[in-house]
PDB file of N, CA and C in Angstrom:
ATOM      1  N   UNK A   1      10.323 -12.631   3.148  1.00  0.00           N
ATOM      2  CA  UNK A   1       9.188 -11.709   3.123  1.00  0.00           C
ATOM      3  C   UNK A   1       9.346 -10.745   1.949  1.00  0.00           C
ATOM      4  N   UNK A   2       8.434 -10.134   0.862  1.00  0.00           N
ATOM      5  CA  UNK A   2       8.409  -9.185   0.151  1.00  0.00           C
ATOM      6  C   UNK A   2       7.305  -8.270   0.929  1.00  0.00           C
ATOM      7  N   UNK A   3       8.137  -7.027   0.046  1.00  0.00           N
ATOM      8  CA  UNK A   3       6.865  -6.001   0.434  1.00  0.00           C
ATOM      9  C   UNK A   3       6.499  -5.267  -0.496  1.00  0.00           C
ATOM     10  N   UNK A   4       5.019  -4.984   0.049  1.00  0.00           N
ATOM     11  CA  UNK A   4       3.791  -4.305  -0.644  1.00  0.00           C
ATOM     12  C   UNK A   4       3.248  -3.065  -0.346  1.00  0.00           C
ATOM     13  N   UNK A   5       2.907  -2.373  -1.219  1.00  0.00           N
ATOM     14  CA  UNK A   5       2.540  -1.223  -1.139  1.00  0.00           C
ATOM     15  C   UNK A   5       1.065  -1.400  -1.446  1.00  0.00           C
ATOM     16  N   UNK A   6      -0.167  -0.761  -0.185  1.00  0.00           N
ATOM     17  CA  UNK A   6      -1.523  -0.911   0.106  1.00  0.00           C
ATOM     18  C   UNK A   6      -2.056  -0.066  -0.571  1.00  0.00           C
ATOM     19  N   UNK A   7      -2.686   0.252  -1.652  1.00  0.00           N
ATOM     20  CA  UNK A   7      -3.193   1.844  -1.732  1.00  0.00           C
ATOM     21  C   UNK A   7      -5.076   1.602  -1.466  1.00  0.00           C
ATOM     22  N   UNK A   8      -5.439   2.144  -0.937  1.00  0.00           N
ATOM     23  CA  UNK A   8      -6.626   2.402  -0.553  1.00  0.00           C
ATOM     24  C   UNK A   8      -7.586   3.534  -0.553  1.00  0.00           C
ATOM     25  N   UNK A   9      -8.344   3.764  -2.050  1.00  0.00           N
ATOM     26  CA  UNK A   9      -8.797   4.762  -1.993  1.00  0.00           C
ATOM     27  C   UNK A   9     -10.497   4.759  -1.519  1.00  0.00           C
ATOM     28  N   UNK A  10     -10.641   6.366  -0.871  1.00  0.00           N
ATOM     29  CA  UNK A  10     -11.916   6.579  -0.884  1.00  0.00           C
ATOM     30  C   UNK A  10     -12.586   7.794  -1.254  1.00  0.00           C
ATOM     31  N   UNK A  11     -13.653   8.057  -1.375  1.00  0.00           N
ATOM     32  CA  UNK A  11     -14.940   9.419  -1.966  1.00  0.00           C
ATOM     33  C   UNK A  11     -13.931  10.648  -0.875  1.00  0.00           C
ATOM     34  N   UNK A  12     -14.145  11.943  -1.613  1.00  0.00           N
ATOM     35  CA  UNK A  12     -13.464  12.824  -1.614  1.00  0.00           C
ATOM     36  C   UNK A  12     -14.085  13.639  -0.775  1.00  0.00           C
ATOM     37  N   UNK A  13     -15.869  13.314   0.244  1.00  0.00           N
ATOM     38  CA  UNK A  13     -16.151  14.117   1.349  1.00  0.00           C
ATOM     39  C   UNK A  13     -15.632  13.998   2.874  1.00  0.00           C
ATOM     40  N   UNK A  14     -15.539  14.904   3.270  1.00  0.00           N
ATOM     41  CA  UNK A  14     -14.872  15.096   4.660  1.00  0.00           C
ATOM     42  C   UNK A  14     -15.470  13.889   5.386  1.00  0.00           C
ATOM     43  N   UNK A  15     -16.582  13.430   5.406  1.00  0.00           N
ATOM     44  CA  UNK A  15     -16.929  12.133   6.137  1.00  0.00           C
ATOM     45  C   UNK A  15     -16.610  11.011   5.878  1.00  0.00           C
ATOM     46  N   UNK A  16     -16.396  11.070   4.250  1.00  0.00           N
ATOM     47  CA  UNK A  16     -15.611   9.733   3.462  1.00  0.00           C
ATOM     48  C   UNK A  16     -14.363   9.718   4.425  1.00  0.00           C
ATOM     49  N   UNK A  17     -13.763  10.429   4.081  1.00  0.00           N
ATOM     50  CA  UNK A  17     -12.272  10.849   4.956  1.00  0.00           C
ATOM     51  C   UNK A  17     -12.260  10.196   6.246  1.00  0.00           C
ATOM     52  N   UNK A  18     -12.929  10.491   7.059  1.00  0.00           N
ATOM     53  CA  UNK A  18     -12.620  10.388   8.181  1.00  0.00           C
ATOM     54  C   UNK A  18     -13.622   9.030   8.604  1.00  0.00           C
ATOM     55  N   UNK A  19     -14.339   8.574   7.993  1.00  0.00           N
ATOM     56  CA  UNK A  19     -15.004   7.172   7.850  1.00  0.00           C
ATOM     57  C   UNK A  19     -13.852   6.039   7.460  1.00  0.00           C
ATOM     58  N   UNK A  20     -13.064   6.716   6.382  1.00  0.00           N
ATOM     59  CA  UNK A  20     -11.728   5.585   5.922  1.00  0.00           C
ATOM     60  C   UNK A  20     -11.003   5.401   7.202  1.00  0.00           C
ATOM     61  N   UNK A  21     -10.333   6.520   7.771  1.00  0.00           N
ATOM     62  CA  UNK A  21      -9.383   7.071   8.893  1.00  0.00           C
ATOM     63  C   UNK A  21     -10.322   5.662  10.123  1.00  0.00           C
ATOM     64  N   UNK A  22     -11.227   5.925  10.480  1.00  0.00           N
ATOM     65  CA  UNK A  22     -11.883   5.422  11.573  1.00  0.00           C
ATOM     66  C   UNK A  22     -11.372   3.574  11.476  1.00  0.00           C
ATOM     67  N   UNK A  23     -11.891   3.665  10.310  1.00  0.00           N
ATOM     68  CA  UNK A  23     -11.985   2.033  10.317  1.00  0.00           C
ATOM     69  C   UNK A  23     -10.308   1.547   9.818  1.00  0.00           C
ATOM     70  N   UNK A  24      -9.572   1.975   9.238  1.00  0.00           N
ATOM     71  CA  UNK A  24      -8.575   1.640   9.278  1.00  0.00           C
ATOM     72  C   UNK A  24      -7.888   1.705  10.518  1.00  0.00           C
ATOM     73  N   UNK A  25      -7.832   3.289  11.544  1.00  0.00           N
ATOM     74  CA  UNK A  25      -7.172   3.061  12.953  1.00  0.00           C
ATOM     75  C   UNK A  25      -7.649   2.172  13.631  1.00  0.00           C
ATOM     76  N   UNK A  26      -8.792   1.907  13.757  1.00  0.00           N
ATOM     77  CA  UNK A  26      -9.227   1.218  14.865  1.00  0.00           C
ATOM     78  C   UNK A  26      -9.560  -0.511  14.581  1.00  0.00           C
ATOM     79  N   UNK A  27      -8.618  -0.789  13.329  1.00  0.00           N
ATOM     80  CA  UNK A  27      -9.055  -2.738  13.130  1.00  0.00           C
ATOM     81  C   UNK A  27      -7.963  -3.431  14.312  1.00  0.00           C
ATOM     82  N   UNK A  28      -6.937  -2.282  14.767  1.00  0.00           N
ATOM     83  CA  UNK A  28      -6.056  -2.939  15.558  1.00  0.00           C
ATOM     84  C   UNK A  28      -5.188  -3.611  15.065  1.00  0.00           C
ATOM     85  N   UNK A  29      -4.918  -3.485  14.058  1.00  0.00           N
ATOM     86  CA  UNK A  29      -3.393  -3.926  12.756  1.00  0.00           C
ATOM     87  C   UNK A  29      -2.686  -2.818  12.773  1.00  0.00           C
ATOM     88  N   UNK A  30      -1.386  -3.614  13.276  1.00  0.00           N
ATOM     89  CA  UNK A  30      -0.505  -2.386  13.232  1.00  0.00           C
ATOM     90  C   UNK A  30      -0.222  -2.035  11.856  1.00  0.00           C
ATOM     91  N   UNK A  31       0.107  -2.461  10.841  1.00  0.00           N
ATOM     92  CA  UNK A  31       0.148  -1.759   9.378  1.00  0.00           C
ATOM     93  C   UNK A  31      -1.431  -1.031   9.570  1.00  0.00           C
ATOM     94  N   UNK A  32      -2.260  -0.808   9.692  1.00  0.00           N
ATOM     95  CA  UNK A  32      -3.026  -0.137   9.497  1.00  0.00           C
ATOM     96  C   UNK A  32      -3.374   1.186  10.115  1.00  0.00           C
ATOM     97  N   UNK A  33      -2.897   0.935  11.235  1.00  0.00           N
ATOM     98  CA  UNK A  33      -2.782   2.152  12.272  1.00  0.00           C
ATOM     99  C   UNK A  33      -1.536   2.692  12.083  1.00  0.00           C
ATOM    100  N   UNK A  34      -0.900   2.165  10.828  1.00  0.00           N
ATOM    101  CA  UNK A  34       0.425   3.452  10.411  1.00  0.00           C
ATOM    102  C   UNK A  34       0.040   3.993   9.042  1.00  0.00           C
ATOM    103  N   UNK A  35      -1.214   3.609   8.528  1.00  0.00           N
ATOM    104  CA  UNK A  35      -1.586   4.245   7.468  1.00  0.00           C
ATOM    105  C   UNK A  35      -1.184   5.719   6.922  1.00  0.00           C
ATOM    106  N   UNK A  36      -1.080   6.319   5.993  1.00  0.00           N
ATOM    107  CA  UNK A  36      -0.421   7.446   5.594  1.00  0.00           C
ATOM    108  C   UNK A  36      -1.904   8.120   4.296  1.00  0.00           C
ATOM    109  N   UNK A  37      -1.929   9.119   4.847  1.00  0.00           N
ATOM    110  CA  UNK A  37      -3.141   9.604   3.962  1.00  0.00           C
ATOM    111  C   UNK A  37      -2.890  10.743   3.619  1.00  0.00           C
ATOM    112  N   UNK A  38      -3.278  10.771   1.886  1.00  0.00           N
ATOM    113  CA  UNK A  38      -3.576  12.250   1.337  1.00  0.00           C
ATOM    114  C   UNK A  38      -4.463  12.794   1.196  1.00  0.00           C
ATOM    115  N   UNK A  39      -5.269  12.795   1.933  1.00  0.00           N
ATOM    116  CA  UNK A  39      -6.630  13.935   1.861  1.00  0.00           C
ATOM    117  C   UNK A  39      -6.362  15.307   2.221  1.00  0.00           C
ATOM    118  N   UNK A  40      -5.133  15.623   3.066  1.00  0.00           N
ATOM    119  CA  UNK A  40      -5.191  17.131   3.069  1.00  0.00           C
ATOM    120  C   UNK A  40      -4.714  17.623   2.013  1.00  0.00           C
ATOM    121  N   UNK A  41      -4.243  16.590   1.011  1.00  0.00           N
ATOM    122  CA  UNK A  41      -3.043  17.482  -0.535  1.00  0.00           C
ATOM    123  C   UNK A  41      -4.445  17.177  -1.462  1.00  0.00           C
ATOM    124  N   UNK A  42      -5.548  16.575  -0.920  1.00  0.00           N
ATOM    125  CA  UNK A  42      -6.609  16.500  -2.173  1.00  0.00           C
ATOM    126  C   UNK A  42      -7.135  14.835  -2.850  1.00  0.00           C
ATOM    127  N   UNK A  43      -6.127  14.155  -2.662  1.00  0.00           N
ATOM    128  CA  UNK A  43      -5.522  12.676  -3.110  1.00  0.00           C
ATOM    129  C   UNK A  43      -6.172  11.524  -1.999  1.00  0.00           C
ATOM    130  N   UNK A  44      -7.337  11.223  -1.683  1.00  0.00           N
ATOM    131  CA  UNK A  44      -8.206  10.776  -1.282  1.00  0.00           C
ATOM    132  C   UNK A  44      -7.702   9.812  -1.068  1.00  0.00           C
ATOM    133  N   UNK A  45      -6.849   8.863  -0.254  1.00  0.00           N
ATOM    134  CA  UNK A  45      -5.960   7.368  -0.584  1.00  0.00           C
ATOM    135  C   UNK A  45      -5.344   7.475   0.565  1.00  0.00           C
ATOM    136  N   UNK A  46      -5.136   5.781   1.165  1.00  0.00           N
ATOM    137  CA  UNK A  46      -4.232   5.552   2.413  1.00  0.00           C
ATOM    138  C   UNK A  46      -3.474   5.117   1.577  1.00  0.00           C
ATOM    139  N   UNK A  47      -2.125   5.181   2.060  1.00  0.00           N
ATOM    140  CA  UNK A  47      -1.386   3.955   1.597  1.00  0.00           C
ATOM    141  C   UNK A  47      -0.075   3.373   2.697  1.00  0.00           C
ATOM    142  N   UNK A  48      -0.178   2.310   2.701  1.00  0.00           N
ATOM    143  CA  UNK A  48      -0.069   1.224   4.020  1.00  0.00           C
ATOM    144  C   UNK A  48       1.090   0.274   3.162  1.00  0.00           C
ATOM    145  N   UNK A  49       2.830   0.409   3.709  1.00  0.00           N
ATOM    146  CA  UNK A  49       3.390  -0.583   3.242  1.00  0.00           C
ATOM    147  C   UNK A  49       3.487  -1.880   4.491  1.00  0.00           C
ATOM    148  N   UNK A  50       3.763  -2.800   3.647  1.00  0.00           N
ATOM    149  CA  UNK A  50       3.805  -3.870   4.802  1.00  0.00           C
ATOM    150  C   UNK A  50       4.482  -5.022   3.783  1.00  0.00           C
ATOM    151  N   UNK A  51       5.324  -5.780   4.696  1.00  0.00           N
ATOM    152  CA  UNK A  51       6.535  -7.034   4.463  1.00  0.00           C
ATOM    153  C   UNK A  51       5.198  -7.888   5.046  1.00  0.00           C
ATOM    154  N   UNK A  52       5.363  -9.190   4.181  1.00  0.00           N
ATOM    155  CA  UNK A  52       3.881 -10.302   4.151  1.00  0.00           C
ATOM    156  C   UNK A  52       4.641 -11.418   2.894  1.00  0.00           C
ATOM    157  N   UNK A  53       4.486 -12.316   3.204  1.00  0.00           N
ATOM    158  CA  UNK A  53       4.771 -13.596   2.199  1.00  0.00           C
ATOM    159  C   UNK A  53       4.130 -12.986   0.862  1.00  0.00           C
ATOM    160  N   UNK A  54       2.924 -12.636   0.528  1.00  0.00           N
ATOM    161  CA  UNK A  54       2.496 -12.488  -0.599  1.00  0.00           C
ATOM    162  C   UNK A  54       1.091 -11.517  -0.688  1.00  0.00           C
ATOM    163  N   UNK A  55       1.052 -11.236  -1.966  1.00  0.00           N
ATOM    164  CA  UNK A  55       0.271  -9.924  -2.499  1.00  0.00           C
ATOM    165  C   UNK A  55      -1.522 -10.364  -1.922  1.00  0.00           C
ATOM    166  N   UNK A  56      -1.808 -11.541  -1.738  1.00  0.00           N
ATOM    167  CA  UNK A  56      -2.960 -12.205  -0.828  1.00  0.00           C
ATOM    168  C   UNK A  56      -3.382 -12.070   0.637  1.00  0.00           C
ATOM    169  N   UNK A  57      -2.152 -12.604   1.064  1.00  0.00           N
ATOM    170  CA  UNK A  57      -1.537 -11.837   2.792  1.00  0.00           C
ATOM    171  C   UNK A  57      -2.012 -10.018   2.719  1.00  0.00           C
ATOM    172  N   UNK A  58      -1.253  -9.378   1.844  1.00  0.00           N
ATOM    173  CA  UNK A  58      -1.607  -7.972   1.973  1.00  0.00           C
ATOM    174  C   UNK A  58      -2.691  -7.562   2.042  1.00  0.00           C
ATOM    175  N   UNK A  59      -3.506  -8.608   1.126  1.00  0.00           N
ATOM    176  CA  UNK A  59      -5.167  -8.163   1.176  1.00  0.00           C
ATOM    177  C   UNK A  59      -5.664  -8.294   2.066  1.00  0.00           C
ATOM    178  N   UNK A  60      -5.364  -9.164   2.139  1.00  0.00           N
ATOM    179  CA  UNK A  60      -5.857  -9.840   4.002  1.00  0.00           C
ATOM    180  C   UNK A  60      -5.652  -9.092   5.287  1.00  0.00           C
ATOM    181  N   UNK A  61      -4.552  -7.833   5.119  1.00  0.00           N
ATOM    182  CA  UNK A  61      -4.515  -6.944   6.122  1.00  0.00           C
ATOM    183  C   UNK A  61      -5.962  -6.277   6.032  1.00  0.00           C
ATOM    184  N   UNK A  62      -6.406  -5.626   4.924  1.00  0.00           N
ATOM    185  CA  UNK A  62      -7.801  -4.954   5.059  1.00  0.00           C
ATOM    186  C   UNK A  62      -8.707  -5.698   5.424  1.00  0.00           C
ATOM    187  N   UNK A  63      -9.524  -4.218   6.328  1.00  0.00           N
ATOM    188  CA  UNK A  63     -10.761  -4.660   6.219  1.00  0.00           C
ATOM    189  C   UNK A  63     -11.836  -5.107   5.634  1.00  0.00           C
ATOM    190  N   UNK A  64     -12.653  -5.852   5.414  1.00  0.00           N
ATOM    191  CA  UNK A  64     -13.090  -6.531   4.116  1.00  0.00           C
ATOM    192  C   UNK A  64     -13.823  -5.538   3.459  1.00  0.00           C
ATOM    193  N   UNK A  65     -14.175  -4.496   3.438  1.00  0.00           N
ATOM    194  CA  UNK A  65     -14.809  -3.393   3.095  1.00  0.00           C
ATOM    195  C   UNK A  65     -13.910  -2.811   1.912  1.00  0.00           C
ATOM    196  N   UNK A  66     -12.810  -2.893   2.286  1.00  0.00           N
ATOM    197  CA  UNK A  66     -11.897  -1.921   1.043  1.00  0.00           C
ATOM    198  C   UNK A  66     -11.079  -3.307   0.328  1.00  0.00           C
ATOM    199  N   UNK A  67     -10.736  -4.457   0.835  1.00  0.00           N
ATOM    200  CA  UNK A  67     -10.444  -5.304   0.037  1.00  0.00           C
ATOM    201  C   UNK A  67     -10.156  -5.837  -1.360  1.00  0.00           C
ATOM    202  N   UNK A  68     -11.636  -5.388  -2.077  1.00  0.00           N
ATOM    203  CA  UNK A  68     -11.527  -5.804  -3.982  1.00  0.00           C
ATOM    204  C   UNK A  68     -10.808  -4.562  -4.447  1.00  0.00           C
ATOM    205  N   UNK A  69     -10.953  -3.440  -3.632  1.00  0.00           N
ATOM    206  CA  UNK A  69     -10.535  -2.023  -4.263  1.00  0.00           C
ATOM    207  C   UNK A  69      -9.283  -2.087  -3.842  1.00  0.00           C
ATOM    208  N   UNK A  70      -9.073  -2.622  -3.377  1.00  0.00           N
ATOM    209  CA  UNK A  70      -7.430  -1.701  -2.630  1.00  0.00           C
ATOM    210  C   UNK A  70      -6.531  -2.161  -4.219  1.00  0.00           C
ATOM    211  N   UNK A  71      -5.561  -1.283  -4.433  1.00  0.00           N
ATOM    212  CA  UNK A  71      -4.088  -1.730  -4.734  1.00  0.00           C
ATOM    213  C   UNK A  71      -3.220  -2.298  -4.329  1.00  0.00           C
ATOM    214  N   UNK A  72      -2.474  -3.418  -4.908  1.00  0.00           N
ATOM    215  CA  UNK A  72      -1.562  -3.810  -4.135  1.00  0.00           C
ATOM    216  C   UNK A  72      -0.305  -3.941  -4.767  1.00  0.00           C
ATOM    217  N   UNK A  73       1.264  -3.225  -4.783  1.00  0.00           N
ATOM    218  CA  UNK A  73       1.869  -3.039  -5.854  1.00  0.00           C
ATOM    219  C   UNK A  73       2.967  -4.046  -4.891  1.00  0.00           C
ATOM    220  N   UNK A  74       3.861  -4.896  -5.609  1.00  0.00           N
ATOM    221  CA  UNK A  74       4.826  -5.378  -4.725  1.00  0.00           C
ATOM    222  C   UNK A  74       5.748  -4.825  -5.172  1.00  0.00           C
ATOM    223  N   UNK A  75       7.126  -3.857  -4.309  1.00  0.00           N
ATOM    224  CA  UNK A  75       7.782  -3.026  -3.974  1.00  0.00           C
ATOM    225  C   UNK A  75       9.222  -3.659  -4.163  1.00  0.00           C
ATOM    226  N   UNK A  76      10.273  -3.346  -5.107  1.00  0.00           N
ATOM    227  CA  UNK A  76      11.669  -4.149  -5.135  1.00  0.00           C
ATOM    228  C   UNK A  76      12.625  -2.484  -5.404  1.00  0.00           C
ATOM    229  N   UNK A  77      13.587  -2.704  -4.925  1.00  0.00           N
ATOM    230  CA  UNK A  77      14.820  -1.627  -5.089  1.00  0.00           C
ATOM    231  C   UNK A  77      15.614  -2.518  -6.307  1.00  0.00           C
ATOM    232  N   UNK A  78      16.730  -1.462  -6.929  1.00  0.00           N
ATOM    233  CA  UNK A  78      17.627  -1.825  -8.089  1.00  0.00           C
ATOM    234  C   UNK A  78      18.799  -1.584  -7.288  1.00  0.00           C
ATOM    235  N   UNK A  79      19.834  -2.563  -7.598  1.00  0.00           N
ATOM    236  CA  UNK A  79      20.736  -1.845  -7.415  1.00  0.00           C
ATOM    237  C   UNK A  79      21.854  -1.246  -9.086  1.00  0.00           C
ATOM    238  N   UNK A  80      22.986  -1.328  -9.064  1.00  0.00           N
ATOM    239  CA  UNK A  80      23.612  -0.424 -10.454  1.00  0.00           C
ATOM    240  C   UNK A  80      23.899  -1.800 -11.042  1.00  0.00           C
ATOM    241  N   UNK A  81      24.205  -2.742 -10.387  1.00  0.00           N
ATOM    242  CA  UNK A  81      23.751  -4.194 -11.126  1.00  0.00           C
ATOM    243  C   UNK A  81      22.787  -4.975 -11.502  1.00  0.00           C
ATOM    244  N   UNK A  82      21.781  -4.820 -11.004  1.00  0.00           N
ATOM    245  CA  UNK A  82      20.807  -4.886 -11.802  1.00  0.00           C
ATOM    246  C   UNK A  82      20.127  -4.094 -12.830  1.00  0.00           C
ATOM    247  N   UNK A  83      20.581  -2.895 -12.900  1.00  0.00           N
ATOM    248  CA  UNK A  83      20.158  -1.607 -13.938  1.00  0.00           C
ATOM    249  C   UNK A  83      20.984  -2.329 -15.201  1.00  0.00           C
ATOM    250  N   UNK A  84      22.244  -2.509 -14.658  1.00  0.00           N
ATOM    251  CA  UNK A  84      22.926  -3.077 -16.196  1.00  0.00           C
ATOM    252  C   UNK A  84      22.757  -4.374 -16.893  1.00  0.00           C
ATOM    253  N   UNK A  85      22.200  -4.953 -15.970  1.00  0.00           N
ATOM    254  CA  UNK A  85      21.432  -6.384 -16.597  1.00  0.00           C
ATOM    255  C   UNK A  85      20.803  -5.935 -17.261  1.00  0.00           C
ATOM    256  N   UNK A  86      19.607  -5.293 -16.593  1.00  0.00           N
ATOM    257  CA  UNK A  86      18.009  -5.070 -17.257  1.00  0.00           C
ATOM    258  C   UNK A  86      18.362  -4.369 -18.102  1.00  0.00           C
ATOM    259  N   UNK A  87      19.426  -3.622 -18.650  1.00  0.00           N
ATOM    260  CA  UNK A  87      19.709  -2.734 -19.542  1.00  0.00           C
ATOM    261  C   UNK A  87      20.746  -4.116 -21.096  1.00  0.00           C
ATOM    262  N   UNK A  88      21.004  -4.873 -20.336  1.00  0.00           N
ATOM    263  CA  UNK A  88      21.498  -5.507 -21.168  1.00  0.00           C
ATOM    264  C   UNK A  88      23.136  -5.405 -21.596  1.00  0.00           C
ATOM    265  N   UNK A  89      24.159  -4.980 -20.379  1.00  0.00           N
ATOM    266  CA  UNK A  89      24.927  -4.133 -20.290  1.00  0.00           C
ATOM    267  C   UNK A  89      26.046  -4.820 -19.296  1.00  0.00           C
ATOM    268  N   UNK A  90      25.789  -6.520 -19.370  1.00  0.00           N
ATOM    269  CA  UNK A  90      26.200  -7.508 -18.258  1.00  0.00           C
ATOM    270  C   UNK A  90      27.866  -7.725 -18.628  1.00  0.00           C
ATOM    271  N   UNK A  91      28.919  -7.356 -17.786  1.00  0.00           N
ATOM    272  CA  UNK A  91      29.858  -7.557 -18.180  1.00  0.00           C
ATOM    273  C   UNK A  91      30.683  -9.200 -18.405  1.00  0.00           C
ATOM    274  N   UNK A  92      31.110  -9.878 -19.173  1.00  0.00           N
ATOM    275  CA  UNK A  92      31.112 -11.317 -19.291  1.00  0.00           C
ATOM    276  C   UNK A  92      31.912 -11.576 -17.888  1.00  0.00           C
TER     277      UNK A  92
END
């Protein structure tokens, strides 16, 4: 499984807000009903990680409404061996 980071933005009025909120809690997906939102810092956006075979699967969590819009970033950690690879820094 990899994972993805959902970003889902919407319009910046209090009904936008809570129109996003509605339909994301209530599709009955649990990634969706753990959604994480910044509208009280101003930042109009859910964002929903979720482990899924692929960046298609993720889309497929949304509702088809936010779908073409959403973001979908796939999510990897480094460790200090891979920093020195990617750095070019590989000891023989």
């Amino acid at each position: 499984m990899e994972k993805f980071l959902i970003e889902v933005s919407h319009e910046s009025e209090k009904m936008a807000c809570a129109r996003a909120a509605r339909i994301l809690l209530t599709t009955g997906s649990h990634f969706l009903t753990n959604a994480d939102f910044g509208c009280s810092d101003g930042v109009h956006k859910a964002w929903i990680i979720a482990e899924v075979e692929s960046k298609e699967q993720a889309r497929g969590i949304l509702p088809p409404a936010y779908r073409s819009q959403a973001r979908i970033v796939k999510l990897n950690k480094f460790s200090v061996k891979d920093l020195d690879a990617l750095l070019g820094h590989d000891k023989p």
